[in-house]
Protein backbone atom coordinates (compact mmCIF):
# COMPACT_ATOMS: atom_id res chain seq x y z
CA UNK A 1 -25.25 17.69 9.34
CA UNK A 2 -27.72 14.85 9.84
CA UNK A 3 -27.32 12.40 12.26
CA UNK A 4 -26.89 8.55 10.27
CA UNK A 5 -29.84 5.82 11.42
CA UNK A 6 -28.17 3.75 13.85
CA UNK A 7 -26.78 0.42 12.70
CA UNK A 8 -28.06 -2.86 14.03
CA UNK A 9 -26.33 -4.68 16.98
CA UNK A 10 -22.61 -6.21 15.62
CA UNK A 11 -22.47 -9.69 15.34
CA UNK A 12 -20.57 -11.38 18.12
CA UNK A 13 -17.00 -12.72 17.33
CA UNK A 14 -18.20 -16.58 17.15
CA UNK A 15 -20.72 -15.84 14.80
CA UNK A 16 -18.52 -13.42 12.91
CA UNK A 17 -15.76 -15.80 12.69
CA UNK A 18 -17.12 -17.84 9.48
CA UNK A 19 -16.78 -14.43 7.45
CA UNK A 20 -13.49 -13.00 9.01
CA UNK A 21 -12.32 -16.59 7.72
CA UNK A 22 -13.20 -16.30 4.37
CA UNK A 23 -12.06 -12.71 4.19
CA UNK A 24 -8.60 -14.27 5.64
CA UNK A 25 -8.38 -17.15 2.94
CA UNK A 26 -8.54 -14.23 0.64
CA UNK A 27 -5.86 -12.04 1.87
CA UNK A 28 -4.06 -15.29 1.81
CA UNK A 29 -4.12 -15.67 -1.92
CA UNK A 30 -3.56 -12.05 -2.58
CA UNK A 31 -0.10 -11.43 -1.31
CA UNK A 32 1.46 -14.90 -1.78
CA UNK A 33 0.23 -13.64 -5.26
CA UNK A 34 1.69 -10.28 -4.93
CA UNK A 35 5.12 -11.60 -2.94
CA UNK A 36 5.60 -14.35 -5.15
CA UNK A 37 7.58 -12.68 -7.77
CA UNK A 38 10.11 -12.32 -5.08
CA UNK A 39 11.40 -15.57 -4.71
CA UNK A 40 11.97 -16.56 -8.50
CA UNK A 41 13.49 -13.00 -9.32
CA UNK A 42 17.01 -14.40 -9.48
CA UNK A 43 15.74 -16.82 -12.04
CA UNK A 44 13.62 -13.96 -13.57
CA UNK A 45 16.64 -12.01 -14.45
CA UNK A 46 18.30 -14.28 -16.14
CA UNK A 47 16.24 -15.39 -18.45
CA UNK A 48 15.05 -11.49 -19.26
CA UNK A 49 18.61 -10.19 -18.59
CA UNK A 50 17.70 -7.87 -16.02
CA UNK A 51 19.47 -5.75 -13.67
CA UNK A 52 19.48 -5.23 -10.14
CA UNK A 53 17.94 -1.81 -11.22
CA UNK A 54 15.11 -2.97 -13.25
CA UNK A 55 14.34 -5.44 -10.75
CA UNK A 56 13.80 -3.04 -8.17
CA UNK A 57 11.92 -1.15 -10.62
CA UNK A 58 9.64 -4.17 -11.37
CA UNK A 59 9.35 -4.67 -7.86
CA UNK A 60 8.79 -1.93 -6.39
CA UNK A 61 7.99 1.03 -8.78
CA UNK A 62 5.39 -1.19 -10.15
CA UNK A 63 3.31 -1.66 -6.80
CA UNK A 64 3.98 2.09 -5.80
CA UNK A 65 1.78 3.16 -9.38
CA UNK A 66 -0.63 0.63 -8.48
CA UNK A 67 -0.96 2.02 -4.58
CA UNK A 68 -0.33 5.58 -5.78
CA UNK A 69 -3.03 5.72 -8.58
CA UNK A 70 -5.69 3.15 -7.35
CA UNK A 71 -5.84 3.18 -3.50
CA UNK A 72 -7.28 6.03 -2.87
CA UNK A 73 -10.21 5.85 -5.23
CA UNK A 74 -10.59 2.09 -4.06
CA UNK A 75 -10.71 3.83 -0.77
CA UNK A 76 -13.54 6.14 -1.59
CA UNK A 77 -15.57 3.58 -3.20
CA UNK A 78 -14.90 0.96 0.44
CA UNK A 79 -17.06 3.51 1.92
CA UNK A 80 -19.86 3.63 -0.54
CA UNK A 81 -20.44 0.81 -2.36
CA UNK A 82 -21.13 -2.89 -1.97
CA UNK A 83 -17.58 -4.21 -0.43
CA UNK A 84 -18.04 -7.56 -0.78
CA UNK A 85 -18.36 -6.99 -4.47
CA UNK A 86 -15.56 -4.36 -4.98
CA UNK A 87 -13.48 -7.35 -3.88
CA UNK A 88 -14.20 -9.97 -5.72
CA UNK A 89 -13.42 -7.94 -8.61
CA UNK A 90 -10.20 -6.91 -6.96
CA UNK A 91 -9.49 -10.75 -6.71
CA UNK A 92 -10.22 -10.92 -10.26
CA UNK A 93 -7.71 -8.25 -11.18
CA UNK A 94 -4.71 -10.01 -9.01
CA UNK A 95 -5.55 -13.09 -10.75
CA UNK A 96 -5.09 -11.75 -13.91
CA UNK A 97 -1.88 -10.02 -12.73
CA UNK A 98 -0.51 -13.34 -12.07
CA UNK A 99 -1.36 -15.10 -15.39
CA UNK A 100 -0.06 -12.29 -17.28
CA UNK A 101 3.30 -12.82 -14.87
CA UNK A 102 3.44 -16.40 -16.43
CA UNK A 103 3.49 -15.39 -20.07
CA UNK A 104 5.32 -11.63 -19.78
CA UNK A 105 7.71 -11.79 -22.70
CA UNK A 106 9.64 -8.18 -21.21
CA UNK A 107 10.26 -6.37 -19.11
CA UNK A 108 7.03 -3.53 -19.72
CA UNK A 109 4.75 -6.86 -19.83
CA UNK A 110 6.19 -7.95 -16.75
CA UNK A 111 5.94 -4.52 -15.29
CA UNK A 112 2.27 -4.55 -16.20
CA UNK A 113 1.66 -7.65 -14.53
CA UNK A 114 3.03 -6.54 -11.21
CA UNK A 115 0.46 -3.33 -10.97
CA UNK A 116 -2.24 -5.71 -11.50
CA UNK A 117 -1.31 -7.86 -8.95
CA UNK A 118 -0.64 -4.98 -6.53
CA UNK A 119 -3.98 -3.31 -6.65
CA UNK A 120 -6.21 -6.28 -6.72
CA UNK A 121 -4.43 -7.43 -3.23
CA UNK A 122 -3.63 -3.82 -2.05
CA UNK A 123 -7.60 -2.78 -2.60
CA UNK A 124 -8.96 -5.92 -1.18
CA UNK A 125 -6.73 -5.31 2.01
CA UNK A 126 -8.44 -1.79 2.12
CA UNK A 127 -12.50 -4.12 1.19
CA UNK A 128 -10.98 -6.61 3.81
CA UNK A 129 -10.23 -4.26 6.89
CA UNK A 130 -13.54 -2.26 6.55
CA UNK A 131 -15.94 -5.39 6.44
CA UNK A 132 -13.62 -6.88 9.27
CA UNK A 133 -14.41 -3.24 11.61
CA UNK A 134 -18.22 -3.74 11.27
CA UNK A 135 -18.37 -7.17 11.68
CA UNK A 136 -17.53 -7.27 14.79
CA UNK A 137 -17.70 -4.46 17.87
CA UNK A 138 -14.80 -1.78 18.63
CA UNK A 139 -13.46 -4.01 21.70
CA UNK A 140 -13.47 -6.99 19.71
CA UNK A 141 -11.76 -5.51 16.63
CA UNK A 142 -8.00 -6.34 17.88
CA UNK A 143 -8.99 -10.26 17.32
CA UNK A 144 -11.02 -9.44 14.41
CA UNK A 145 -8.05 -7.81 12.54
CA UNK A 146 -5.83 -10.49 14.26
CA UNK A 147 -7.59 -13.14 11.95
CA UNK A 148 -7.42 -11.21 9.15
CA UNK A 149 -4.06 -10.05 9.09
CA UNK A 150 -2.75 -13.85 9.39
CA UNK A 151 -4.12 -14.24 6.28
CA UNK A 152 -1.49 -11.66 4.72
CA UNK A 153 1.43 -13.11 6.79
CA UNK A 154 0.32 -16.41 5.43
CA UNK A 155 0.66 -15.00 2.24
CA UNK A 156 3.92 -13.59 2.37
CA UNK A 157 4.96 -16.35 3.63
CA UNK A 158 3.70 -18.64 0.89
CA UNK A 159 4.85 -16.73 -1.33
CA UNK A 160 8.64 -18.04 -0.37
CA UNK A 161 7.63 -21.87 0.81
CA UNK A 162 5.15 -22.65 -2.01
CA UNK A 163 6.79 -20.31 -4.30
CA UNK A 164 9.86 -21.74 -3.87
CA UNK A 165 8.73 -25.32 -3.58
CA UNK A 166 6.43 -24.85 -6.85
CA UNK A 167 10.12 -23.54 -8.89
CA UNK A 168 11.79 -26.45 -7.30
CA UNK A 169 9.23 -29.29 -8.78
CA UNK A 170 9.48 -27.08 -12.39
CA UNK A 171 13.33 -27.26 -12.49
CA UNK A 172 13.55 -30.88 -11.49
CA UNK A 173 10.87 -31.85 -14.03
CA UNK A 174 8.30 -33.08 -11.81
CA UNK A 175 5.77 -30.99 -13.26
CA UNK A 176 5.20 -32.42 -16.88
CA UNK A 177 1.89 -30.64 -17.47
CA UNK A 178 3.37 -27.62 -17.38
CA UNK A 179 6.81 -29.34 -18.83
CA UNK A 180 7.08 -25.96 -22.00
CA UNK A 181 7.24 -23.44 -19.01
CA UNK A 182 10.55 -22.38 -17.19
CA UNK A 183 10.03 -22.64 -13.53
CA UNK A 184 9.52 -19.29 -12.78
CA UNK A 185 6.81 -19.37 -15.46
CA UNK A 186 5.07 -22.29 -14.28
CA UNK A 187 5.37 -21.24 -10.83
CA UNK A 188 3.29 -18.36 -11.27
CA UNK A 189 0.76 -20.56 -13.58
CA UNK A 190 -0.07 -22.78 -11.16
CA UNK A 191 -0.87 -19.85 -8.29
CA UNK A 192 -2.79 -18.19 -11.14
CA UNK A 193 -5.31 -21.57 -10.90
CA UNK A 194 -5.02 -21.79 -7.38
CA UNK A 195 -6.57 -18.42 -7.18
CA UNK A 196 -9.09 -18.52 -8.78
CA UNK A 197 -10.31 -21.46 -6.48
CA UNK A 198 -9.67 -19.70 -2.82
CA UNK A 199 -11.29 -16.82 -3.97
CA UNK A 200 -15.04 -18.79 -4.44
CA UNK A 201 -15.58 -18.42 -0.26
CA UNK A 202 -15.84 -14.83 -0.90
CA UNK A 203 -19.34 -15.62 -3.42
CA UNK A 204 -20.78 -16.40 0.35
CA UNK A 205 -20.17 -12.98 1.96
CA UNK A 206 -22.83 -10.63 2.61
CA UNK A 207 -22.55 -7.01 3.00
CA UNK A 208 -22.83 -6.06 6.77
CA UNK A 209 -24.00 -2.84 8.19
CA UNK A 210 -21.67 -0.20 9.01
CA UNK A 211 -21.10 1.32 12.20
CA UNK A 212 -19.43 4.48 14.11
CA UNK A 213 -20.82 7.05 11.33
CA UNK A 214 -20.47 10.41 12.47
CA UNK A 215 -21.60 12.31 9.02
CA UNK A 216 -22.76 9.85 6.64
CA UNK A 217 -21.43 7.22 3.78
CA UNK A 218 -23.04 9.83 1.16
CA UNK A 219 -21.68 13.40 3.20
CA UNK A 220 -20.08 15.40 0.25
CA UNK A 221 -16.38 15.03 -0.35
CA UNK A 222 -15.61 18.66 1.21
CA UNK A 223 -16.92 17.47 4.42
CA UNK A 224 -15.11 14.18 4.97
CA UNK A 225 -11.90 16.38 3.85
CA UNK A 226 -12.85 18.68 6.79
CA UNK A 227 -13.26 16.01 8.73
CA UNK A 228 -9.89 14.53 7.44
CA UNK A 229 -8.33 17.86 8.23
CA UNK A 230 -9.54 17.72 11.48
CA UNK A 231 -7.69 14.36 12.23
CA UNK A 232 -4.25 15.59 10.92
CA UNK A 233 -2.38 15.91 14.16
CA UNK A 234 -2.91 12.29 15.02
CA UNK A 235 -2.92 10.72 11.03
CA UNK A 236 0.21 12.37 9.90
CA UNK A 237 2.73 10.41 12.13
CA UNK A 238 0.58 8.04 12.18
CA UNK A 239 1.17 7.74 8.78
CA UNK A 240 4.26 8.02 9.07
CA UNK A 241 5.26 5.75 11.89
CA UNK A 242 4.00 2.52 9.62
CA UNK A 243 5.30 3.90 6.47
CA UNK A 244 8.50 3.62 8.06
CA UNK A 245 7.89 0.30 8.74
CA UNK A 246 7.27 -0.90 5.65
CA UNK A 247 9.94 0.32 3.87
CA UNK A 248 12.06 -1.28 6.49
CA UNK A 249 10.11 -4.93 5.98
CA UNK A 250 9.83 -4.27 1.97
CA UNK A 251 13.22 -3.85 1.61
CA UNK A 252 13.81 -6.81 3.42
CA UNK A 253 11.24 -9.13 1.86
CA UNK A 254 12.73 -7.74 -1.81
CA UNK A 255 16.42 -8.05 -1.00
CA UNK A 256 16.22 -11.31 1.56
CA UNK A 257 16.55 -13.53 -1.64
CA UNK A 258 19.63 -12.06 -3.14
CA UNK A 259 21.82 -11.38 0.12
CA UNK A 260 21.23 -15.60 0.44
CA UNK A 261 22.31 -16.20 -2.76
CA UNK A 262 25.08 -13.92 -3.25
CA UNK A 263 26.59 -13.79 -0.24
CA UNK A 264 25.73 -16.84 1.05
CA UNK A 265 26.17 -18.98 -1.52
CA UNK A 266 22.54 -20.40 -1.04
CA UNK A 267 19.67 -21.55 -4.10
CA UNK A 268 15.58 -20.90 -3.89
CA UNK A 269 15.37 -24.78 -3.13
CA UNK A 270 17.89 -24.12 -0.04
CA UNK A 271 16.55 -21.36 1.81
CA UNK A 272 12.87 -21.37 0.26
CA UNK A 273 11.37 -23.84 2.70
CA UNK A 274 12.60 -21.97 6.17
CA UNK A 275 12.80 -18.23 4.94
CA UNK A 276 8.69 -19.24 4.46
CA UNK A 277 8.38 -20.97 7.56
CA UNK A 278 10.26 -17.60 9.18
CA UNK A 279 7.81 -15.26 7.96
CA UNK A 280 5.27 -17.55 8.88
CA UNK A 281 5.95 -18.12 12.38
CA UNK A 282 7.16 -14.45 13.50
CA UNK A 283 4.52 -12.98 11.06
CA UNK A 284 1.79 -14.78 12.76
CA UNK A 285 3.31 -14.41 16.81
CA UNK A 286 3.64 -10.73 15.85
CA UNK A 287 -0.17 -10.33 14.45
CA UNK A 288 -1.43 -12.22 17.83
CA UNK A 289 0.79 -9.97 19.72
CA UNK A 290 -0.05 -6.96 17.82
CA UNK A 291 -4.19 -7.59 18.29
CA UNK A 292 -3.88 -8.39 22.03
CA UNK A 293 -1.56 -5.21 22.09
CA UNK A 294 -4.16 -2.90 20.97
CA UNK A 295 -7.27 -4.75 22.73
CA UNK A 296 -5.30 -4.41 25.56
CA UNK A 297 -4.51 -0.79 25.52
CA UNK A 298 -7.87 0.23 24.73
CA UNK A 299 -8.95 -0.76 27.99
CA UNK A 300 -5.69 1.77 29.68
CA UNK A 301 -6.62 4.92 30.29
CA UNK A 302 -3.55 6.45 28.77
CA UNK A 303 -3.87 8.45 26.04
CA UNK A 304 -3.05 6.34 22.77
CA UNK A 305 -2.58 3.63 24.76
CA UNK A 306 -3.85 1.70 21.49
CA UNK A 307 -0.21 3.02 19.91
CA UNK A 308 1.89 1.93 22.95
CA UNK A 309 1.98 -1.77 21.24
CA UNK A 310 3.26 -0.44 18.06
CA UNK A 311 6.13 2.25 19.50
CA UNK A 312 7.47 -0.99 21.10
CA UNK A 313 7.93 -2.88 18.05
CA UNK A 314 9.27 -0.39 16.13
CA UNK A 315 11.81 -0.05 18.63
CA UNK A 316 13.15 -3.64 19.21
CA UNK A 317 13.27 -3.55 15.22
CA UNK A 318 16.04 -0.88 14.61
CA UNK A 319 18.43 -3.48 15.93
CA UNK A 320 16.69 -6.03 13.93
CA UNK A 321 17.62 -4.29 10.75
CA UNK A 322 20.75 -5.38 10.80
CA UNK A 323 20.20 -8.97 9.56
CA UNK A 324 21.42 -8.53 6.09
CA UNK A 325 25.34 -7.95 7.76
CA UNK A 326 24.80 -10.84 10.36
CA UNK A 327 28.16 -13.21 10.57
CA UNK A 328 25.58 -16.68 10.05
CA UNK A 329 22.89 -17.60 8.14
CA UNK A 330 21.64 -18.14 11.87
CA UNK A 331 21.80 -14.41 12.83
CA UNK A 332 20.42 -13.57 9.66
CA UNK A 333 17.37 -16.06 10.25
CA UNK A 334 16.99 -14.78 13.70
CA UNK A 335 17.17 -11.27 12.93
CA UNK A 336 15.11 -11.04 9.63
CA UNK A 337 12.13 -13.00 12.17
CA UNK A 338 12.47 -10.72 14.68
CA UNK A 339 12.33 -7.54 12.31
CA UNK A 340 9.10 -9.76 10.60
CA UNK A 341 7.69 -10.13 13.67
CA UNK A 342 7.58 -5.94 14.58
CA UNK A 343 6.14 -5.35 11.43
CA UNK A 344 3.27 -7.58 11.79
CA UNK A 345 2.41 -6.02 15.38
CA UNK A 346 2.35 -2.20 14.01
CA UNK A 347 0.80 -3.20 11.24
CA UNK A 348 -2.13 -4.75 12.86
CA UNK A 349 -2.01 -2.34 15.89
CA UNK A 350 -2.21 0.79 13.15
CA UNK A 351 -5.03 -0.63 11.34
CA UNK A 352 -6.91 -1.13 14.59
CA UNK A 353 -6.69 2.46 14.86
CA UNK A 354 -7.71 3.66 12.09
CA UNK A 355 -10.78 1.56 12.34
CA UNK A 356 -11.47 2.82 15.88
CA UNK A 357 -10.43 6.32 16.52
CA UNK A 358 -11.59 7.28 12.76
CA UNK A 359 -15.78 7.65 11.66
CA UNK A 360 -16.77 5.00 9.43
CA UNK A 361 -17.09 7.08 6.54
CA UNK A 362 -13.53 8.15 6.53
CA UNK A 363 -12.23 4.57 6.88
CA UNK A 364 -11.97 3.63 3.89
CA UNK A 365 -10.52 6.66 2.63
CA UNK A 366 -7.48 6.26 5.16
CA UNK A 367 -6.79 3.33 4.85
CA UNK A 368 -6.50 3.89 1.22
CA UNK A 369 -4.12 7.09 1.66
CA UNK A 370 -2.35 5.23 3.70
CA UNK A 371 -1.48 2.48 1.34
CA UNK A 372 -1.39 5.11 -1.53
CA UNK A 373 1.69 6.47 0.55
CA UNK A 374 3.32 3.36 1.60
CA UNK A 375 3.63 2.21 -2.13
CA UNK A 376 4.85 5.34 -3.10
CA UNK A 377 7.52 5.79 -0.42
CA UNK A 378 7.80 2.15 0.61
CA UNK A 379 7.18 0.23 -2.26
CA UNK A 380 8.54 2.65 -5.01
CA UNK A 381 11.57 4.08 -2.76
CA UNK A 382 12.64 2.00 -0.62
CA UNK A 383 13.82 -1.48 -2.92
CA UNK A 384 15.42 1.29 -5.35
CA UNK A 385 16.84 3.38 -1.73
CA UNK A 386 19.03 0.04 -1.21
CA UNK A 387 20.48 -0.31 -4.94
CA UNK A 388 20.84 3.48 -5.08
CA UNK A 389 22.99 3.04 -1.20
CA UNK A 390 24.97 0.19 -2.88
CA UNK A 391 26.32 2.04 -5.58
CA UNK A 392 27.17 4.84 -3.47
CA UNK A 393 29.13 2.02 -1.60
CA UNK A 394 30.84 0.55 -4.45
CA UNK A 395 28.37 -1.77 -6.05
CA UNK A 396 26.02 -4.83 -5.86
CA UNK A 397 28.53 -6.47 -3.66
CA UNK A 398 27.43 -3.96 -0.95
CA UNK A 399 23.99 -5.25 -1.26
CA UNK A 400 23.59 -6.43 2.37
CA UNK A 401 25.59 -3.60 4.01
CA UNK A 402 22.96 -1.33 1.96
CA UNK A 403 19.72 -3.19 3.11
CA UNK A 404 21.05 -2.71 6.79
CA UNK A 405 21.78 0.71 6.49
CA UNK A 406 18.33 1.45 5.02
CA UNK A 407 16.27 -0.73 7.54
CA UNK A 408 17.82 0.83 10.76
CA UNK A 409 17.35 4.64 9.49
CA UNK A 410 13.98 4.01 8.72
CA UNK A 411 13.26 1.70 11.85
CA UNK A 412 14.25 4.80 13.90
CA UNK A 413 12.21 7.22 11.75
CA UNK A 414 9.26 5.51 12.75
CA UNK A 415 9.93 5.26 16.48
CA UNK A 416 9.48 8.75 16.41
CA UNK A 417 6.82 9.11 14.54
CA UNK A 418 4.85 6.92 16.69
CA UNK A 419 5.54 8.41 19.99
CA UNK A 420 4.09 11.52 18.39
CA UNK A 421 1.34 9.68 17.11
CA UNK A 422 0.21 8.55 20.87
CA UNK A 423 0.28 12.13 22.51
CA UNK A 424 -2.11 13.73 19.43
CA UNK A 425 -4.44 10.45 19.57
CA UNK A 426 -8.34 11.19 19.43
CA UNK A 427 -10.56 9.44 22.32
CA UNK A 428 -12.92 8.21 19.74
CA UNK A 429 -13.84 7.43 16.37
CA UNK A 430 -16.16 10.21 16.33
CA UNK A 431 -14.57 12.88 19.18
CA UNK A 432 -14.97 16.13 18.45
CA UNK A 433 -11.07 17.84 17.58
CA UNK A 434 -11.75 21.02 17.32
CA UNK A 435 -10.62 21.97 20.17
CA UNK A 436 -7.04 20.41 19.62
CA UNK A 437 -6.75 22.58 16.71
């Protein structure tokens, strides 16, 4: 095996800090893109004459073939070819998603439109992460993903407050130019433009070098599955641990809308404005707390101290999951935050470590996998898991009861997979495992 030419010194986090910004605006974009579709779906399946089924379907099912097909060969090309250029065209695919969302005259057009937008934000998370590890050194990387990450919490949350906002202007009329277009059409229009203009920063970016090689970019496939392989102990429930998690939060973020309407009684325009600011404010608290977490406890000597963050988090949100049967809107808020909030911190604190206890080279890879399997399991399953547990309850009007039930088993899946994931951590990116084998 040869040994890869070292990489020049990392920039520090000042000077890094005008491209971690840029790759933020862009995550930004991407998943208000991707979770806009969410807000309007009530609206959606109307006018289509959809069912709670084929709504899940369309929400779910279609990001799980995106993630399932695409991430892992957007994966393998993060680790050797030009990143800043992979994304860009990735933002050019979720653009297009959206457009097509605009005009989809079915449900398979519609369908369509969702896997575009899923794997042009899904694979520019994967572009995103990697440029954000060798940008900056491994004991700055916690604030380095920190910034990053807001940029999908301000996404998701965007996707409810200007979502939602955007509908409200269509169906009161204040948008004449696009005065031919229902307002779940022209919501998605308008976005569609406003893409294509946050995306420019990324035009600026410039490839850096990459760092913490222990084969090479170029090793043949066999040996970064050995080296894969190798890893298994630790990646498995790691894997697992955040998978869990984001079925929890998916299911949430899909079913939030309807539980407020139906049993609520409550519009888009009501609950659009502080449902965004919610997922704002504990998405953003739980990404600072999740990259101080993990900066933190790679400076403990305990082994996976990294983890410890994460195994917290996942276990103050198996009570959490039980917003959807909350007596107020109040606990609902207040729960749904708080459940928000632990998913942000593992999911910042798990991509921390897979960008410092795994080789360069592999990175990309992972990370990919990883997504692969969360849209499989938690974007495919986990919507369809809650209308599948309310019929086996008696129907939609079990919806919420449903959502909790699924959130709190899977919230305790992954407190177990995480405390498994901290005793079989490596000490390094490029430690040797054999001997743990």
């Amino acid at each position: 095996m040869t040994t890869p030419m070292a990489a020049p010194p990392a920039l520090g986090f000042g000077r890094a800090l005008p491209s971690l910004l840029a790759l933020t605006l862009a995550m930004t974009i991407g998943f208000a893109m991707m979770g806009s579709f969410a807000t309007v779906q009530e609206s959606v399946k109307a006018e289509l004459r959809l069912t709670d089924t084929m709504l899940g379907l369309i929400q779910g099912a279609s990001a799980a073939l995106a993630l399932v097909v695409c991430s892992i060969p957007v994966g393998i090309l993060v680790d050797r070819v030009n990143r800043v250029r992979l994304m860009i065209g990735l933002a050019l695919v979720w653009t297009l998603g959206t457009a097509l969302t605009a005009v989809a005259t079915g449900t398979a057009m519609l369908f369509a439109a969702r896997v575009l937008t899923a794997t042009g934000t899904t694979g520019a998370l994967t572009a995103a992460l990697s440029l954000t590890a060798d940008l900056c050194a491994p004991a700055q990387r916690g604030r380095a993903m920190l910034i990053v990450n807001l940029g999908k919490t301000a996404g998701i949350a965007g996707a409810f407050a200007l979502g939602g906002w955007l509908f409200g202007r269509f169906a009161s009329g204040a948008m004449p130019v696009f005065s031919g277009l229902s307002p779940w059409r022209g919501t998605h229009a308008v976005l569609a433009l406003l893409s294509l203009v946050m995306i420019v920063p990324l035009l600026l970016l410039r490839e850096p070098a990459r760092r913490e090689v222990a084969a090479s970019i170029r090793a043949p496939f066999a040996v970064l599955v050995g080296e894969l392989w190798s890893r298994r102990r630790f990646l498995i429930p790691l894997f697992v641990g955040q998978v869990a998690v984001v079925m929890a939060d998916n299911a949430a973020l899909v079913w939030a809308a309807p539980v407020l309407s139906r049993h609520f009684g409550l519009q888009p325009g009501d609950f659009a404005g502080w449902m965004g600011g919610l997922i704002l404010v504990s998405g953003l608290a739980g990404t600072v707390l999740g990259g101080f977490a993990a900066d933190i406890g790679q400076k403990s000597e305990v082994r996976g101290g990294l983890l410890i963050g994460a195994l917290a988090a996942a276990t103050l949100g198996v009570p959490a999951a039980l917003f959807p049967v909350g007596p107020t809107v109040m606990w609902f808020a207040i729960a749904l935050g708080t459940l928000t909030l632990c998913g942000a911190v593992t999911g910042l604190i798990t991509s921390v470590a897979l960008t410092v206890l795994i080789p360069n080279e592999l990175r990309g890879l992972c990370i990919g996998a990883f997504i692969a399997i969360a849209g499989l399991i938690g974007f495919g399953i986990a919507p369809s898991l809650v209308t599948w547990t309310s019929g086996l309850l008696g129907g939609e009007s079990h919806l919420g009861t449903a959502l909790a039930i699924v959130g709190v088993a899977t919230s305790l899946l992954s407190v177990i997979a995480f405390l498994i994931a901290i005793q079989m951590a490596p000490l390094s990116a490029t430690a040797d495992l054999s001997d743990s084998d």
